[in-house]
Protein backbone atom coordinates (compact mmCIF):
# COMPACT_ATOMS: atom_id res chain seq x y z
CA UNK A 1 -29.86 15.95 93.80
CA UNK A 2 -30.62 19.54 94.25
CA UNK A 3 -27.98 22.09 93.76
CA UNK A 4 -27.98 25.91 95.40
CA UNK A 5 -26.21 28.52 93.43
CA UNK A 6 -27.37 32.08 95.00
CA UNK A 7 -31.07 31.89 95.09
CA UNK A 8 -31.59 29.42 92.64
CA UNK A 9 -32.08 25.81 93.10
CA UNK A 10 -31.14 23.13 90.26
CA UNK A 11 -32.23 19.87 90.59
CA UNK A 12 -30.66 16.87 88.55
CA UNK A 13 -32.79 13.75 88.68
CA UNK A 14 -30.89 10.37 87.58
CA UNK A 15 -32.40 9.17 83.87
CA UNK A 16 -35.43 6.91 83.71
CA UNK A 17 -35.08 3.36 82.02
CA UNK A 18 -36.87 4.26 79.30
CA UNK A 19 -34.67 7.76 78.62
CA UNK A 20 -31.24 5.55 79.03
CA UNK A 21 -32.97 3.44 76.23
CA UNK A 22 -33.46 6.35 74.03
CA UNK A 23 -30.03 7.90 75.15
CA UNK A 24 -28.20 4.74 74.16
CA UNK A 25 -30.09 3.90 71.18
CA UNK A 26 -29.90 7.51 69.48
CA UNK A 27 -25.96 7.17 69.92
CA UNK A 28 -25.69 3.95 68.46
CA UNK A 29 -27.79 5.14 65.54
CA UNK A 30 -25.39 8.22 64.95
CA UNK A 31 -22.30 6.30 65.34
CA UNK A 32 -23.31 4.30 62.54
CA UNK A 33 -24.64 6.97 60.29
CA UNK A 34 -21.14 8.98 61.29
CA UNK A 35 -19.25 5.91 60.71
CA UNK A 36 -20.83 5.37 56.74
CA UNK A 37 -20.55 9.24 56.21
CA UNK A 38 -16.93 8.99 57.28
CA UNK A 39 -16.60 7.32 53.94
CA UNK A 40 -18.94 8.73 52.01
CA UNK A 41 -17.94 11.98 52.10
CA UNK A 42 -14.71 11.45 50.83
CA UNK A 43 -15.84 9.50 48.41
CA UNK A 44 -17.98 12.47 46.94
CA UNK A 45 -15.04 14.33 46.97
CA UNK A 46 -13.72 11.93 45.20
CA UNK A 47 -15.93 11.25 42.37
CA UNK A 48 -16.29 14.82 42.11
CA UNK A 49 -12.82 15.93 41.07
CA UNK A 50 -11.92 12.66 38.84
CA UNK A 51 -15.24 12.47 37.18
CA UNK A 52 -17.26 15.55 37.10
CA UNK A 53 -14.74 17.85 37.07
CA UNK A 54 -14.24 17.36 33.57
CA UNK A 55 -18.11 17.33 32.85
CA UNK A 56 -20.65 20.19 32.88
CA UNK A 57 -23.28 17.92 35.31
CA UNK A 58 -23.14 19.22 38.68
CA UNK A 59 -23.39 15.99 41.20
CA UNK A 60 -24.53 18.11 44.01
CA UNK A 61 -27.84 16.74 43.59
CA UNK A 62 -26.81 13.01 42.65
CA UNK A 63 -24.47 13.48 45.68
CA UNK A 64 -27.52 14.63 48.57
CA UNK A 65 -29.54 11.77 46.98
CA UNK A 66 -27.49 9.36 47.70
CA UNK A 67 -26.48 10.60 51.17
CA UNK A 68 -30.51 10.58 51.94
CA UNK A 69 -31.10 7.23 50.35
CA UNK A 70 -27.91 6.05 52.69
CA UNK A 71 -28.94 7.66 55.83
CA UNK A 72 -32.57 5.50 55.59
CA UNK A 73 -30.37 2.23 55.24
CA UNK A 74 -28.10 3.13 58.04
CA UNK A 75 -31.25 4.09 59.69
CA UNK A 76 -33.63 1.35 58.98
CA UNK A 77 -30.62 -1.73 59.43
CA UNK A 78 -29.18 0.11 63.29
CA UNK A 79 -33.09 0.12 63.98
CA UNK A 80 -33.68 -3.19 63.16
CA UNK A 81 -30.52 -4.50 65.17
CA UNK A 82 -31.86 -2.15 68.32
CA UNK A 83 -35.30 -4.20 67.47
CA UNK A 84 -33.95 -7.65 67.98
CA UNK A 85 -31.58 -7.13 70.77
CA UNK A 86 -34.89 -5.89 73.18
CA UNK A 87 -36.38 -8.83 71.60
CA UNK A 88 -33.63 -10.94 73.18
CA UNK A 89 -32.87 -9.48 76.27
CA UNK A 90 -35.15 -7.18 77.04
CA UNK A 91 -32.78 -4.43 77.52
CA UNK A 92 -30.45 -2.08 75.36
CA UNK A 93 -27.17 -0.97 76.44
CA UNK A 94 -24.22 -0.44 74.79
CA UNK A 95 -22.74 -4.27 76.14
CA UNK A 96 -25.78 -5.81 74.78
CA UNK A 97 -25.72 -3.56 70.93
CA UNK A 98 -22.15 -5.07 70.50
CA UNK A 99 -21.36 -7.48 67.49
CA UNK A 100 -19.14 -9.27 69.51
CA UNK A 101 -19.88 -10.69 72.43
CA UNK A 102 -18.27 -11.87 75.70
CA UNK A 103 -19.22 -14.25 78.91
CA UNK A 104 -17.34 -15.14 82.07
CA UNK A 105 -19.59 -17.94 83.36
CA UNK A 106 -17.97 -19.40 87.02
CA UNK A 107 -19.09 -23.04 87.39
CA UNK A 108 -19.37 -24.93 90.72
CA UNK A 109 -17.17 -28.07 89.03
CA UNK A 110 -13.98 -28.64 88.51
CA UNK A 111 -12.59 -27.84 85.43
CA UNK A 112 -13.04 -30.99 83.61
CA UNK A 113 -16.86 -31.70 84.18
CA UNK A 114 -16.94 -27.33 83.27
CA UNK A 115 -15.49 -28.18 80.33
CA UNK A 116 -17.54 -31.17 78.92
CA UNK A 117 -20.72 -29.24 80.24
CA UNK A 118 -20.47 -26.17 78.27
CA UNK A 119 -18.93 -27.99 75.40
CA UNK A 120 -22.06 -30.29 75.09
CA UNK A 121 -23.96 -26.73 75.52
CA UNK A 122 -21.67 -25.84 72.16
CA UNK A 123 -22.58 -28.94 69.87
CA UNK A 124 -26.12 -28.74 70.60
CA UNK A 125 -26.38 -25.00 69.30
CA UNK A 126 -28.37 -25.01 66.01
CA UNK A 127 -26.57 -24.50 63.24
CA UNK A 128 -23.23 -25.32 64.50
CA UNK A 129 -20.09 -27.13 62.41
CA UNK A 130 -16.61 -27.13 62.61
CA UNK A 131 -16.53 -28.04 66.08
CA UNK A 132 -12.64 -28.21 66.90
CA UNK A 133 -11.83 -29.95 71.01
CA UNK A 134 -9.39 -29.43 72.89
CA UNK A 135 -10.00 -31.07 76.66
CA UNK A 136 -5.96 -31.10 77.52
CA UNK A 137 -6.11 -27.31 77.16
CA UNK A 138 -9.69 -26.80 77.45
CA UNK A 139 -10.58 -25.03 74.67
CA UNK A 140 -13.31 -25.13 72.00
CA UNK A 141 -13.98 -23.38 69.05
CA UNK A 142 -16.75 -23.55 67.16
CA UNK A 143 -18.17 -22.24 63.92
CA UNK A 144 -22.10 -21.65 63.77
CA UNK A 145 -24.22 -20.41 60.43
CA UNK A 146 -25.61 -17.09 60.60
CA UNK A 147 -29.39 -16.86 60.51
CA UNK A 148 -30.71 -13.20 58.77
CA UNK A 149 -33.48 -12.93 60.90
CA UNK A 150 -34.83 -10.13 58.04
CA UNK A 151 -33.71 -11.76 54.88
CA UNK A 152 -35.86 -14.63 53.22
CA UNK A 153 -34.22 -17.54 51.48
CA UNK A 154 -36.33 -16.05 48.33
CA UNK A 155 -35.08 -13.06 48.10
CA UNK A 156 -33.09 -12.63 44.71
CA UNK A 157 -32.70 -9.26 44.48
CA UNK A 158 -30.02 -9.81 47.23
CA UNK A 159 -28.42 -13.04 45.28
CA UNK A 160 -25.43 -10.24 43.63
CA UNK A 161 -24.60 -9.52 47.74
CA UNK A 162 -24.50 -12.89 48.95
CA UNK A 163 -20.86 -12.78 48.60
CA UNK A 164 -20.31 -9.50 50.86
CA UNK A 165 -22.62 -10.79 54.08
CA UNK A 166 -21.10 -12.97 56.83
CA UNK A 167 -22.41 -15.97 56.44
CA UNK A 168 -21.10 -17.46 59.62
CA UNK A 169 -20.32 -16.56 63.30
CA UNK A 170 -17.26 -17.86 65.60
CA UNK A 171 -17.45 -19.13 69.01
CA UNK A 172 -14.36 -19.87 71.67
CA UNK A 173 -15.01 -21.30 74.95
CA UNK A 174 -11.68 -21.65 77.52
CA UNK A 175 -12.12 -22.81 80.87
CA UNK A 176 -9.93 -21.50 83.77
CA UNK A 177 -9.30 -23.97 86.42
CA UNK A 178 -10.09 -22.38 90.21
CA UNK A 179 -9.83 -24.63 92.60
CA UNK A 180 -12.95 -26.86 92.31
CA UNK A 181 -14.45 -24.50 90.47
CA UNK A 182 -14.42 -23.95 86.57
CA UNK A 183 -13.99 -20.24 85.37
CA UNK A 184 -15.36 -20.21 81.95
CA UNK A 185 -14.36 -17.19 79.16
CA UNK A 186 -16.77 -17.73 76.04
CA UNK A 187 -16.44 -15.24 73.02
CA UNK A 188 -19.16 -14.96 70.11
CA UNK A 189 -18.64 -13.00 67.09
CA UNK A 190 -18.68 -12.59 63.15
CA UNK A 191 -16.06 -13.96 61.31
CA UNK A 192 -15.21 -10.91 60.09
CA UNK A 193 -12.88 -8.40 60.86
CA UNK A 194 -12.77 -6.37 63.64
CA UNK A 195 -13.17 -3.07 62.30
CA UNK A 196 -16.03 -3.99 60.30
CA UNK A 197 -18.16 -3.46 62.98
CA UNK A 198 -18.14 0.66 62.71
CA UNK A 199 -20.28 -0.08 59.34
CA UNK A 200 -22.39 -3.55 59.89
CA UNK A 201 -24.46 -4.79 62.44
CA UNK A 202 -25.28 -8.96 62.91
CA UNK A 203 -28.84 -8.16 64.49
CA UNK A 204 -28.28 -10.03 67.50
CA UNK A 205 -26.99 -13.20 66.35
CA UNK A 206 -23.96 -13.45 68.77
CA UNK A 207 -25.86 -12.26 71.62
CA UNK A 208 -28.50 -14.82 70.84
CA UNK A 209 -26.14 -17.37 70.92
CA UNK A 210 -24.50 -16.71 73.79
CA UNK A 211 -27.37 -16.41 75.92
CA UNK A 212 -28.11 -19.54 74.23
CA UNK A 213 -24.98 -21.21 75.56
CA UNK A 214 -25.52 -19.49 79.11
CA UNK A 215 -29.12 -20.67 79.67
CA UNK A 216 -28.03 -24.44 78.41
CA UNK A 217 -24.74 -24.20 80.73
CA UNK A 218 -27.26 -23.10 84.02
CA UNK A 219 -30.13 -25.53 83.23
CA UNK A 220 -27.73 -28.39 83.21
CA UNK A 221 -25.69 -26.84 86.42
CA UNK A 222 -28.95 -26.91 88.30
CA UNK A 223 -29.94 -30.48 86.40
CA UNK A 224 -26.44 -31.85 87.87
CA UNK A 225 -27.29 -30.20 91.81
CA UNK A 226 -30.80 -31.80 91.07
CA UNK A 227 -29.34 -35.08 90.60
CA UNK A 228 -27.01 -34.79 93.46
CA UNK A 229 -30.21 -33.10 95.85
CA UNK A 230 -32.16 -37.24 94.84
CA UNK A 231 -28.55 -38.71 95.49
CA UNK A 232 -28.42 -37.68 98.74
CA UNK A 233 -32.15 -38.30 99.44
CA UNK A 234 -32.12 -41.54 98.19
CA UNK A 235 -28.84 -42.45 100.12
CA UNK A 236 -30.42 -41.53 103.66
CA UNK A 237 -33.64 -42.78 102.56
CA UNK A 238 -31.87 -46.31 102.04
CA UNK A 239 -30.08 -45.55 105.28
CA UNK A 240 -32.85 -45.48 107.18
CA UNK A 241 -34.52 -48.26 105.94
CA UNK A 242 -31.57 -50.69 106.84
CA UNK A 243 -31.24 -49.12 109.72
CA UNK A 244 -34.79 -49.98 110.36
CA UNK A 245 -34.12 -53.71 108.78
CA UNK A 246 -31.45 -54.22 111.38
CA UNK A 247 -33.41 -52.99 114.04
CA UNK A 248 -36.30 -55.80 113.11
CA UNK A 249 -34.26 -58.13 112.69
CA UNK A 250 -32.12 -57.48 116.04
CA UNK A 251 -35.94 -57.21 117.69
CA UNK A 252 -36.71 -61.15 116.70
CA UNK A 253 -34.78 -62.80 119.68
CA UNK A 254 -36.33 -66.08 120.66
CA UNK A 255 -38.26 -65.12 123.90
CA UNK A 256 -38.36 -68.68 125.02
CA UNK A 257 -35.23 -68.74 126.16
CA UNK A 258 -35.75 -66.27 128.77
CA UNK A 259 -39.17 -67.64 130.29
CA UNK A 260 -37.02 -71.47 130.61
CA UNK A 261 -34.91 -70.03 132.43
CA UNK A 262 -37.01 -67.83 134.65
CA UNK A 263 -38.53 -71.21 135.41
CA UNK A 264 -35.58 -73.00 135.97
CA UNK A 265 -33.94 -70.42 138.52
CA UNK A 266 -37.32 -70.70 140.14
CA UNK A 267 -37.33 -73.95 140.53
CA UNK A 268 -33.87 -74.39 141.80
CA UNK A 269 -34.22 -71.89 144.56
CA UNK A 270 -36.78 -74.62 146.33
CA UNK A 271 -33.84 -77.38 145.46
CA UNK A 272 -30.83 -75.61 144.86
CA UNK A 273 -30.49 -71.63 145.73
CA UNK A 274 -26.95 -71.67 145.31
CA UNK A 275 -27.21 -72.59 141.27
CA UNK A 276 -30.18 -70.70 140.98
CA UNK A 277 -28.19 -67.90 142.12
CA UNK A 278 -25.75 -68.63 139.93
CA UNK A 279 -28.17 -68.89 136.91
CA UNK A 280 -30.07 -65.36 138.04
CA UNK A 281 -25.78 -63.53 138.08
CA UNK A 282 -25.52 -65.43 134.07
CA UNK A 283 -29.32 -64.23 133.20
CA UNK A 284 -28.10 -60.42 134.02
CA UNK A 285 -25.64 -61.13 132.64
CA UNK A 286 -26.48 -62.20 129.36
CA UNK A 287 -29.54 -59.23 129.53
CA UNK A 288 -26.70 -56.63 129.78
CA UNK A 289 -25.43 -57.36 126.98
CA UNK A 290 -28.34 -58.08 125.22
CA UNK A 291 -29.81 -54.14 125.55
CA UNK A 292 -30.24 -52.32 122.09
CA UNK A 293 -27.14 -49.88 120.89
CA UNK A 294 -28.81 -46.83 119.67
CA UNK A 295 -25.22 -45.36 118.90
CA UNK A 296 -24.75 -48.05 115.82
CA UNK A 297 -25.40 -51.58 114.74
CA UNK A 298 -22.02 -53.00 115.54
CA UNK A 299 -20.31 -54.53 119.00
CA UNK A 300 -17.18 -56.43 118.88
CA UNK A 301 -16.43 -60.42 119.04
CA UNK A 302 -15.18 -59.87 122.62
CA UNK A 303 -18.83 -58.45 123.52
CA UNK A 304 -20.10 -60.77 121.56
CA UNK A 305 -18.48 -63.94 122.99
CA UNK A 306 -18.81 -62.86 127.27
CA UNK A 307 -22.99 -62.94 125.80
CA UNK A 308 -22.31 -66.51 124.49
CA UNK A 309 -20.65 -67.51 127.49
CA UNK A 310 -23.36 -66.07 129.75
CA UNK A 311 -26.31 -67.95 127.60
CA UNK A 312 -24.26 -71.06 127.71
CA UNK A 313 -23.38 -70.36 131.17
CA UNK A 314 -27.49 -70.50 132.20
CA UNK A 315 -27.86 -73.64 129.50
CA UNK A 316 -24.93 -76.09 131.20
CA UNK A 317 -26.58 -75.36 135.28
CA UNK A 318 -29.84 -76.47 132.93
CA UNK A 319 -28.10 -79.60 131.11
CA UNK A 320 -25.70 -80.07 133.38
CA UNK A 321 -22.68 -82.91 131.76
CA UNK A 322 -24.81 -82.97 128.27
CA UNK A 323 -23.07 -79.56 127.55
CA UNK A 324 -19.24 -79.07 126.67
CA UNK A 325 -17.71 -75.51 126.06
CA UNK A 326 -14.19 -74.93 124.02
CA UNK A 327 -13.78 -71.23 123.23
CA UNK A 328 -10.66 -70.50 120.81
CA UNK A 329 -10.61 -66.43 120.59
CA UNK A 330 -6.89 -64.90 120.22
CA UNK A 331 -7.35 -61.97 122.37
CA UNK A 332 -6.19 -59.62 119.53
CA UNK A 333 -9.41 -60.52 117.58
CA UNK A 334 -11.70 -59.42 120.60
CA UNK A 335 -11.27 -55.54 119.56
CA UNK A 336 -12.51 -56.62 115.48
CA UNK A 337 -16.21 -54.96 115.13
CA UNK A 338 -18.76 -57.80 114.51
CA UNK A 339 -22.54 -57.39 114.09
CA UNK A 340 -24.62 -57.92 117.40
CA UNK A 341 -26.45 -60.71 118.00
CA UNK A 342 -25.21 -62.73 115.55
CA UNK A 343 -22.87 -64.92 117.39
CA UNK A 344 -25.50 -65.46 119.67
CA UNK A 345 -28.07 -66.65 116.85
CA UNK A 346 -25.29 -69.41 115.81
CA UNK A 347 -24.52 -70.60 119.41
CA UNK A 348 -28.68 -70.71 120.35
CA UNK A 349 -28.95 -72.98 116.91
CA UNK A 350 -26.19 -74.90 117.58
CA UNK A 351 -27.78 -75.77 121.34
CA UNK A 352 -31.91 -76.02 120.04
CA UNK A 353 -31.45 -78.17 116.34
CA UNK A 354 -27.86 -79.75 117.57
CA UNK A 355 -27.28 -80.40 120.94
CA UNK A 356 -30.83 -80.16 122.66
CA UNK A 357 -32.72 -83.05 120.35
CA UNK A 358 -29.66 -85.47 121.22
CA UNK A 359 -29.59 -88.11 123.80
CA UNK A 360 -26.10 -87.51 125.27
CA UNK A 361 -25.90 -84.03 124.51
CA UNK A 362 -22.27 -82.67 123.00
CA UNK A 363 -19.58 -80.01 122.95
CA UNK A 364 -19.74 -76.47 121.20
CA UNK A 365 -16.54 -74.65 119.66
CA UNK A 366 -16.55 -70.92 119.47
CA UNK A 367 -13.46 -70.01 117.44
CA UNK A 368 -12.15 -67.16 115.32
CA UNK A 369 -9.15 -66.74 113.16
CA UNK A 370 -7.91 -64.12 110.89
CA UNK A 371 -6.55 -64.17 107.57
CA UNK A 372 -5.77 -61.64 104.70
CA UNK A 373 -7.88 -58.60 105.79
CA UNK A 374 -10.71 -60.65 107.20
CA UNK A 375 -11.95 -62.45 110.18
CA UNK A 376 -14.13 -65.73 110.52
CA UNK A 377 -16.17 -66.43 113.36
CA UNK A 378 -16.98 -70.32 113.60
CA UNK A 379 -19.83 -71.78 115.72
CA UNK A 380 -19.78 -75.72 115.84
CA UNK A 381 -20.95 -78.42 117.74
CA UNK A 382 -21.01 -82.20 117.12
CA UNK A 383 -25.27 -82.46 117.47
CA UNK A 384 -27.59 -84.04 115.38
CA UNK A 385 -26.50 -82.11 112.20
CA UNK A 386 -28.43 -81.89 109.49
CA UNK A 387 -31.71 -84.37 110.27
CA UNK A 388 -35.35 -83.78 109.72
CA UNK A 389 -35.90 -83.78 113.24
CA UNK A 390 -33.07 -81.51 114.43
CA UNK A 391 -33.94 -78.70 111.27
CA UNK A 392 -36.06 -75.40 112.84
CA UNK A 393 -37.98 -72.82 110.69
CA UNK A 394 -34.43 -71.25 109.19
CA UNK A 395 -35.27 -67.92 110.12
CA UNK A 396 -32.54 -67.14 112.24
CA UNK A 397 -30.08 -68.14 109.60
CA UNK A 398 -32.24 -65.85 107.23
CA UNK A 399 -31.63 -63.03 109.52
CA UNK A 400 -27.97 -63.68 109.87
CA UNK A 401 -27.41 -63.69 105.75
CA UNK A 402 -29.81 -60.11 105.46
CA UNK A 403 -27.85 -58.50 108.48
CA UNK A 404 -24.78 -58.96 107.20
CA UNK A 405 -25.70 -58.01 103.43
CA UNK A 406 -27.16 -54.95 105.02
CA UNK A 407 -24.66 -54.04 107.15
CA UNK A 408 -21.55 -55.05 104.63
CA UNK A 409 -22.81 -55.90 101.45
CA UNK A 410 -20.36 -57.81 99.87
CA UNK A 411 -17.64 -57.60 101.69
CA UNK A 412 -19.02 -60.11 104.26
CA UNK A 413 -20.40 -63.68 103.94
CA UNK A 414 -22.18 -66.76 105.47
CA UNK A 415 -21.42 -70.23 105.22
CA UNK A 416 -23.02 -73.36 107.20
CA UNK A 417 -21.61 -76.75 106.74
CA UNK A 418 -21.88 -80.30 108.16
CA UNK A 419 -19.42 -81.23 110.83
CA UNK A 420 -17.01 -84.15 111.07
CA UNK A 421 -17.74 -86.77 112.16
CA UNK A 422 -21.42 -84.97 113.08
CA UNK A 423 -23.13 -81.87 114.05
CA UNK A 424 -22.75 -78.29 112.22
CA UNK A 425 -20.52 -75.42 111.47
CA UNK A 426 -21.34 -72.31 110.61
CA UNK A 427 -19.11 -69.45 109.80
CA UNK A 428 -19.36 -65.78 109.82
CA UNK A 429 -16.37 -63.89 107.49
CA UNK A 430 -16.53 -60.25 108.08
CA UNK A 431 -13.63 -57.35 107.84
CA UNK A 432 -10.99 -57.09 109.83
CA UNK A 433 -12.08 -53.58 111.70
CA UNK A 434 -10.85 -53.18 115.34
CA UNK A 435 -12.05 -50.68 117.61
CA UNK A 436 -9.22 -48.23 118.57
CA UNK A 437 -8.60 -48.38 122.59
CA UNK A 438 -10.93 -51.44 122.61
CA UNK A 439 -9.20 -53.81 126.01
CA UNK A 440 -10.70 -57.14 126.72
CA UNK A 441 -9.69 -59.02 129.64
């Protein structure tokens, strides 16, 4: 930003990268050196007035020599620390030359799953022991060997200093509940004192380990939205498939049923026009409430049954006296949700294998009773039964059983039965669901 003073123009341009590099890392080199002069001066002093004081040496010499030989170390180990932490992160700045080392890390979980996700990030740190758990107060703390990243295992010169390096770093990990979030505080650092740190370096070990940790807490966060992202695909793609099983199996009517009776009502308007009017008001009738739902899969019984009636309606102007009819529906049950078709499939079974194939014909029941938190739909009629010559193909009844494990699982079922003293019953258990408002008359 250019300044004017007078005639004069000064203009202050913000630091490169590379010169807040160089800024940062010349500071931290000559806080160190200050730090380790700090004491070393003194300690001349010292040495000088209890020791050589009473000699004729002069120590000014000794005294530079070792300053120089000091100012390399400090030199050579602040250099080697700047070194690594690039290494790591790419980047120097005075958060990322610290010993210490500190994280706030806000997970998308709550704070249980938070916890057990960065705490398996913990125990799967290398070098890590004294794992202590806490998941009532969500804590962790964790002890984790130092690695010199400078220093060979070889090395004996350094055997006689083994005793004054840290030989292990320290790790705490709280988690913060937030709502249904986790806030997570995690701390790396020597286990050393504090104030240590004005004279020793740890080259990068605690920031290495916490970007560790960080990078093992976000691959599993995006590992755990992964596995929720194919969750939810699978669970539509499964949607749509039964959605598309009900469909087919909805689509299989029996199309025989409506060209008979086409033929019929034709016939009886050269005989009879009044029944065949009659059978043409039950046909519509029984097509209205045969047209597809495209808002779900499920109508109710009372829908269900005023389709039976119509079907069986057309069927008794057909058979005439061979066909009885006793409906037993409690008008409460009429509202319960029941899969469409269905009741239809049992009745048109009971009528083809049952009542159809025998000589004098017989009755069907339609009833439905409730119990626990369940209804049962029965369909039975007192045909043929179970004969060779009354059995079909079985794939209505196939459809029936996939429908309803489709459309329930297992919280519906199918049962078929012979009757007493003959015929068939078959029996359709589903839950107890009523449409709200529903009104049958």
């Amino acid at each position: 930003m250019p300044i004017f003073n007078g005639g004069a123009c000064y203009a202050f341009t913000k630091p490169t990268h590379m010169e807040t590099i160089m800024i940062t890392s010349s500071f931290f080199i000559f806080r160190l050196t200050l730090a380790w002069f700090i004491v070393y001066l003194p300690l001349c002093i010292l040495l000088n007035e209890l020791v050589f004081e009473y000699t004729p040496l002069r120590p000014e010499g000794l005294f530079v020599a070792g300053g120089v030989l000091l100012s390399c170390a400090v030199f050579v180990t602040a250099f080697s620390h700047l070194r690594r932490v690039r290494l790591i992160t790419g980047q120097v700045n005075s958060s990322s030359l610290q010993n210490r080392q500190r994280r706030q890390i806000e997970i998308p979980f709550e704070a249980g799953e938070a916890f057990d996700l960065v705490e398996a990030a913990i125990r799967e740190l290398p070098g890590v022991e004294d794992i202590e758990s806490a998941r009532d107060s969500l804590q962790v703390r964790a002890c984790v060997k130092r690695v010199d990243p400078y220093r060979s295992a070889g090395d004996e010169q350094w055997k006689y200093a083994e005793q004054f390096r840290t030989r292990r770093n320290l790790i705490l990990m709280t988690v913060t509940p937030n709502g249904d979030a986790g806030s997570v505080t995690l701390i790396c650092e020597p286990e050393r004192a504090a104030w240590t740190d004005w004279f020793l370096v740890d080259f990068g070990n605690n920031l290495d380990n916490v970007e560790a940790i960080v990078r093992s807490v976000t691959r599993r966060v995006a590992d755990a939205r992964r596995r929720e992202n194919l969750s939810v695909a699978q669970t539509a793609t499964e949607k749509e498939l039964t959605v598309a099983k009900l469909s087919l199996l909805h689509a299989q009517v029996e199309p025989h049923f409506l060209y008979n009776t086409l033929a019929s009502a034709q016939l009886l308007t050269r005989t009879d026009p009044a029944r065949a009017d009659e059978m043409l008001g039950n046909l519509i009738m029984y097509l209205r409430h045969s047209l597809p739902r495209t808002e779900d899969s499920l109508s109710t019984i009372g829908e269900e049954l005023e389709r039976a009636r119509a079907y069986l309606d057309i069927l008794k102007i057909r058979m005439g006296s061979r066909l009885g009819l006793q409906v037993e529906v409690p008008q409460v049950l009429k509202s319960v949700l029941f899969p469409t078709m269905m009741l239809q499939t049992l009745v048109e079974n009971a009528i083809k294998h049952g009542l159809e194939p025998k000589p004098g014909g017989g009755t069907v029941w339609i009833l439905a009773r409730a119990f626990e938190n369940a209804v049962s739909v029965t369909v039975a009629d007192d045909g043929r039964g179970f004969s060779a010559e009354g059995g079909g193909t079985g794939i209505g009844l196939r459809n029936v059983r996939e429908r309803l494990r489709l459309a329930y699982g297992s919280t519906a079922s199918f049962a078929i039965v012979a009757n007493f003293p003959s015929g068939v019953a078959a029996t359709i258990t589903v839950p107890n669901t009523a449409v709200r408002g529903a009104h049958h008359d």
